[in-house]
C-alpha atoms as a PDB file:
ATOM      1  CA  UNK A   1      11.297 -43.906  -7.402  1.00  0.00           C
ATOM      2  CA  UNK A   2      10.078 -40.837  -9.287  1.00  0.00           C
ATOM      3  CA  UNK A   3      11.772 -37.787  -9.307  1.00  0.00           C
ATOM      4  CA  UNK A   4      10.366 -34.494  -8.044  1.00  0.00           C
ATOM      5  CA  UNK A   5      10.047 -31.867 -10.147  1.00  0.00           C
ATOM      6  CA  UNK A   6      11.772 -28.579  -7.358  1.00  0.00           C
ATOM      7  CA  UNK A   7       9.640 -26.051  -7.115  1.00  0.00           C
ATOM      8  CA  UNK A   8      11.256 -22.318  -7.246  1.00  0.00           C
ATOM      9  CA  UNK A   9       9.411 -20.600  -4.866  1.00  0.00           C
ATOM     10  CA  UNK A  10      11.262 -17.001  -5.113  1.00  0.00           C
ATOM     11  CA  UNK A  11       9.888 -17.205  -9.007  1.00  0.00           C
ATOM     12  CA  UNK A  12       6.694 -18.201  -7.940  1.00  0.00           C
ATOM     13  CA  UNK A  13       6.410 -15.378  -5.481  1.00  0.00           C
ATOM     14  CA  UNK A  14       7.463 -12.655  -8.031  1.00  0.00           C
ATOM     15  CA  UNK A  15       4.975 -13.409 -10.173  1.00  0.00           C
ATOM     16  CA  UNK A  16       2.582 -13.556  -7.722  1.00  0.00           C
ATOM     17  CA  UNK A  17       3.607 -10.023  -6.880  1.00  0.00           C
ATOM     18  CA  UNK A  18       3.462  -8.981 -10.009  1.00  0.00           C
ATOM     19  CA  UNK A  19      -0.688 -10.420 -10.700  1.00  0.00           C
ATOM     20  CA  UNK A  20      -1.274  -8.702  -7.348  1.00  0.00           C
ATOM     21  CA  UNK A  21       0.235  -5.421  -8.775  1.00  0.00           C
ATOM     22  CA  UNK A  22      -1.947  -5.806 -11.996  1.00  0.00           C
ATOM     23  CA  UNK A  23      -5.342  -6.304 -10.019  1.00  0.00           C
ATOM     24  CA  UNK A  24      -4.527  -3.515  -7.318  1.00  0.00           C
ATOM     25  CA  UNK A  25      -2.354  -1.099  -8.680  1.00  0.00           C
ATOM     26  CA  UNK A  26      -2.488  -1.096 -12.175  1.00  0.00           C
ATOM     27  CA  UNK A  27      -6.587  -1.401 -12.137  1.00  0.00           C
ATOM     28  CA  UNK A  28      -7.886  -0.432 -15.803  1.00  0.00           C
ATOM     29  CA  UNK A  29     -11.083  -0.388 -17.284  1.00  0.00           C
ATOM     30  CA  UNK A  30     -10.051  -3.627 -19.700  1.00  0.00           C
ATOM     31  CA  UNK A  31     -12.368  -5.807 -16.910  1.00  0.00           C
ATOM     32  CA  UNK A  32     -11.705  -8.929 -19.443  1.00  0.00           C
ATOM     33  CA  UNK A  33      -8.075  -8.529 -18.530  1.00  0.00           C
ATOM     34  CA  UNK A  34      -8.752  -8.248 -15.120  1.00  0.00           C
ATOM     35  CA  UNK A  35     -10.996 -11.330 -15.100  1.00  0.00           C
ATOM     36  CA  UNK A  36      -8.040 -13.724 -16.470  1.00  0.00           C
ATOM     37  CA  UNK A  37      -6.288 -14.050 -13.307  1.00  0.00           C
ATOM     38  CA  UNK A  38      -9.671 -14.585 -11.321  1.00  0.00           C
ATOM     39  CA  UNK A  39     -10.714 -18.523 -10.680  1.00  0.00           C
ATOM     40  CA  UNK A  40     -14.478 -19.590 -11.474  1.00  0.00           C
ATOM     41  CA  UNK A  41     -15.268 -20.451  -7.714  1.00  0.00           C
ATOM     42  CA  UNK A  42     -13.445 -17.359  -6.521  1.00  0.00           C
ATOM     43  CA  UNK A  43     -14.958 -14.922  -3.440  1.00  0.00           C
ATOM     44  CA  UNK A  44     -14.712 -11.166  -2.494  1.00  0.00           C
ATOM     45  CA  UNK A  45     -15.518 -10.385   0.983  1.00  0.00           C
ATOM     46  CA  UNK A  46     -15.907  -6.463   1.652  1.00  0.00           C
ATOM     47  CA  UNK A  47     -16.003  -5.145   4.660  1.00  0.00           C
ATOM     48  CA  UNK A  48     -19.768  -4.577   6.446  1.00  0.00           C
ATOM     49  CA  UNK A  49     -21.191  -6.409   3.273  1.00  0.00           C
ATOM     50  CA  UNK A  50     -22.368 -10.054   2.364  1.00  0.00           C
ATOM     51  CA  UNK A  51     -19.325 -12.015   0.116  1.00  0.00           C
ATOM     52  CA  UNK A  52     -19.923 -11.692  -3.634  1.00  0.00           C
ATOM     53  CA  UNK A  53     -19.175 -15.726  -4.865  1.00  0.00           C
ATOM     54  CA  UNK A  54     -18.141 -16.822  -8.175  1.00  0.00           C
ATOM     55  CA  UNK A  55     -16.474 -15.283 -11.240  1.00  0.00           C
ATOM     56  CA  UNK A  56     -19.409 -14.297 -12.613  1.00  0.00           C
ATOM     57  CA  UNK A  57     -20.589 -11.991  -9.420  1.00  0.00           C
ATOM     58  CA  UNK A  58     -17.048 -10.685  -9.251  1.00  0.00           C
ATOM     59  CA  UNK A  59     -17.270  -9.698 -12.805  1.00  0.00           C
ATOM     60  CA  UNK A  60     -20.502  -7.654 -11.970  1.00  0.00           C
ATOM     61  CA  UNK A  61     -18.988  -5.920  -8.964  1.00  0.00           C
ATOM     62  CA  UNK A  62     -15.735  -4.804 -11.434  1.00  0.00           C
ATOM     63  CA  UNK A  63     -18.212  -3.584 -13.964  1.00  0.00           C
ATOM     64  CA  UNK A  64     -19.747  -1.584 -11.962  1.00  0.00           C
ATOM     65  CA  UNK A  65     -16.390   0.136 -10.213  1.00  0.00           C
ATOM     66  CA  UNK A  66     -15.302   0.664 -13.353  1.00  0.00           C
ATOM     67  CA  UNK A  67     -18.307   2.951 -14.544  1.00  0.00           C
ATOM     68  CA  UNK A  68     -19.306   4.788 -11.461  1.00  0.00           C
ATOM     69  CA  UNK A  69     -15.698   4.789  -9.476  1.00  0.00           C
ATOM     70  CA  UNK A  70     -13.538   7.819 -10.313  1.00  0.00           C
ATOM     71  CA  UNK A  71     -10.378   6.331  -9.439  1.00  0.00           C
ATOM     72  CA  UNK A  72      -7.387   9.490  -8.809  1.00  0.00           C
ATOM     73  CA  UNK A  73      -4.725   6.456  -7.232  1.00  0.00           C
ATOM     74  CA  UNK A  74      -4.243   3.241  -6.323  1.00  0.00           C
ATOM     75  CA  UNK A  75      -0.933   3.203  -4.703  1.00  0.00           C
ATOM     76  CA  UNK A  76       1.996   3.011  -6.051  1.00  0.00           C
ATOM     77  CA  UNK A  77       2.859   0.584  -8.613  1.00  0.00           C
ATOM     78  CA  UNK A  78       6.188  -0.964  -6.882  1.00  0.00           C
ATOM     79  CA  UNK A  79       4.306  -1.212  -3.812  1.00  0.00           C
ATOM     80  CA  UNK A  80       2.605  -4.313  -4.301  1.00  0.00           C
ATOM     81  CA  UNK A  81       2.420  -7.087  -1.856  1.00  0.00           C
ATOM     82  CA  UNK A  82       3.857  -7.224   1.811  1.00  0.00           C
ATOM     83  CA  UNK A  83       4.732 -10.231   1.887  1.00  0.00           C
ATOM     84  CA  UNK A  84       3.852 -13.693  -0.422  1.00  0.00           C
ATOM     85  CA  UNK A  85       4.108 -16.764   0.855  1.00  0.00           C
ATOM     86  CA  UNK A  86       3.287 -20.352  -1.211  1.00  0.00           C
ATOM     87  CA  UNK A  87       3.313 -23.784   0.322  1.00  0.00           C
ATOM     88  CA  UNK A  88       5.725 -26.088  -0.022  1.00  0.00           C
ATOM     89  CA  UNK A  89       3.507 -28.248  -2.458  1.00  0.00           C
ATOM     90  CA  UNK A  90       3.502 -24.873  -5.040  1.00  0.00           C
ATOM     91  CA  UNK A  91      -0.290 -24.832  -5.587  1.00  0.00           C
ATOM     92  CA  UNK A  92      -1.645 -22.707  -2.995  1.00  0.00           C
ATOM     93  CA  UNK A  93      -0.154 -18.679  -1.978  1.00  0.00           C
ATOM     94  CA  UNK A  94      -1.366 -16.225   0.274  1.00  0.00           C
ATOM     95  CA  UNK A  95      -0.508 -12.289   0.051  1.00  0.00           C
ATOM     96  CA  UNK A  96      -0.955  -9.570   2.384  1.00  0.00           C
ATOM     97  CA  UNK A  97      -0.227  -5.848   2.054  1.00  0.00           C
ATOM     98  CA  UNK A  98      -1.847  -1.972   2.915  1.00  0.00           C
ATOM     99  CA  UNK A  99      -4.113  -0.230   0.015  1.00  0.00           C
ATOM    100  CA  UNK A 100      -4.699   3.238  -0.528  1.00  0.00           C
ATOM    101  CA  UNK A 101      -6.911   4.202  -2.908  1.00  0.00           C
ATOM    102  CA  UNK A 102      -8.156   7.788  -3.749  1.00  0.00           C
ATOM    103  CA  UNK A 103     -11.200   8.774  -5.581  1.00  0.00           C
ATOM    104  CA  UNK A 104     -13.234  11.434  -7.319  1.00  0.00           C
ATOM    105  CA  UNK A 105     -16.280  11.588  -4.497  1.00  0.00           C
ATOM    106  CA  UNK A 106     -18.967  14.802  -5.052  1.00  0.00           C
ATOM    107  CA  UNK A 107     -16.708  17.166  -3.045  1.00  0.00           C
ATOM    108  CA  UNK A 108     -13.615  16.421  -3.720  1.00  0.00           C
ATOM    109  CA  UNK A 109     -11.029  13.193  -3.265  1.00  0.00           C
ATOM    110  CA  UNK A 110     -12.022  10.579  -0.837  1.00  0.00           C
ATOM    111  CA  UNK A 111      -9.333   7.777   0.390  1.00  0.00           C
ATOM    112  CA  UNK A 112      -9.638   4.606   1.677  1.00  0.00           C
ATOM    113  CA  UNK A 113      -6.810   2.602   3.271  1.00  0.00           C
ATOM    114  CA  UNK A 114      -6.334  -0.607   4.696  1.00  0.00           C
ATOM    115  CA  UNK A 115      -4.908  -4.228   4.623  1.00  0.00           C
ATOM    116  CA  UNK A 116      -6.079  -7.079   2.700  1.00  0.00           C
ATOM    117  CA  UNK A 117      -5.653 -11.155   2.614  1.00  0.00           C
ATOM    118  CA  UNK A 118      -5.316 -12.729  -1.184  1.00  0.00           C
ATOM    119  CA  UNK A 119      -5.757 -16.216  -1.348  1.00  0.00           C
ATOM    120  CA  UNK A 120      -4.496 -17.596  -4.755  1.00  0.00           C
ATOM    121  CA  UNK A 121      -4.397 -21.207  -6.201  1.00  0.00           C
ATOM    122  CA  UNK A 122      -2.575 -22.809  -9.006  1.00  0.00           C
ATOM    123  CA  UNK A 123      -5.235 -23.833 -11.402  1.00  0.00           C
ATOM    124  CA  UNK A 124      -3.929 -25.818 -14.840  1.00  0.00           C
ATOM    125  CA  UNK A 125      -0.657 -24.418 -14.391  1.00  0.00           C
ATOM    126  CA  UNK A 126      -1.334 -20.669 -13.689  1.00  0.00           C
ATOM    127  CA  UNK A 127      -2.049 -18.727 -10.644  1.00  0.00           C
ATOM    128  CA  UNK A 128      -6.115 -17.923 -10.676  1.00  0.00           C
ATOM    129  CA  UNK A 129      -7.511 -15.503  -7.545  1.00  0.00           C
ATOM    130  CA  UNK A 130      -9.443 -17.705  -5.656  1.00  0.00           C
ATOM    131  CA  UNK A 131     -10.495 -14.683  -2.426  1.00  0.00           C
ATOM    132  CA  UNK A 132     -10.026 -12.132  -0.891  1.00  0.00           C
ATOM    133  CA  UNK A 133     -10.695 -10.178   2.464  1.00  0.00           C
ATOM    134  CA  UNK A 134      -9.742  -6.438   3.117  1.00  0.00           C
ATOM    135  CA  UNK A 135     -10.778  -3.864   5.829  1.00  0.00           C
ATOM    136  CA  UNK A 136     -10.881  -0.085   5.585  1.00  0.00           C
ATOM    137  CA  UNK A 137      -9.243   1.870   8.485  1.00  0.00           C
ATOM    138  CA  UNK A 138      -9.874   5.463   7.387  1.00  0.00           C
END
């Protein structure tokens, strides 16, 4: 009989929390660095929009925040995740939490807040960003 190799789940999750915190809260303009933790076959889907698939789509969408989005805030940076959970077989997490962002429009600041869904798989050992769903309540 072989043995199995015990998953910690409580390190898993904290360092799930702390990608999650890098791609929402600490957003830069480095998009390469951003695109590290993002899977090949991975999907955005916006609200009141058609999803953007693949890497390579996401890539374009992150581009394109980054040069026209005047980001003021994205939360703040301990917030991070409401709650992680990871199945018991240590390849596949979810993540849920609220998102406030705040940004430069023509007249002045505009926010957005909401709740999103992260769906993450482990891919070769690391954690990639395979989708993810949000809504906008403001």
């Amino acid at each position: 009989m072989q043995k199995e190799d015990k998953i910690d789940l409580e390190a898993e999750k904290r360092i799930l929390k702390d990608i999650s915190v890098k791609m929402l809260v600490d957003q830069t303009t480095d998009v390469d660095k951003e695109m590290q933790y993002v899977a090949e076959d991975a999907i955005l889907i916006p609200p009141n929009s058609q999803p953007i698939e693949g890497a390579g789509a996401i890539r374009q969408v992150v581009n394109q925040m980054v040069k026209t989005a005047k980001i003021v805030s994205m939360g703040k940076r301990d917030r991070g995740p409401s709650r992680v959970e990871i199945a018991s077989s240590g390849d596949l997490a979810y993540d849920w939490g609220k998102f406030q962002i705040v940004s430069q429009g023509p007249e002045g600041p505009v926010e957005e807040k909401g709740y999103y869904v992260t769906l993450y798989k482990k891919i070769d050992g690391q954690w990639k960003f395979m989708g993810q769903i949000w809504n906008n309540i403001t």
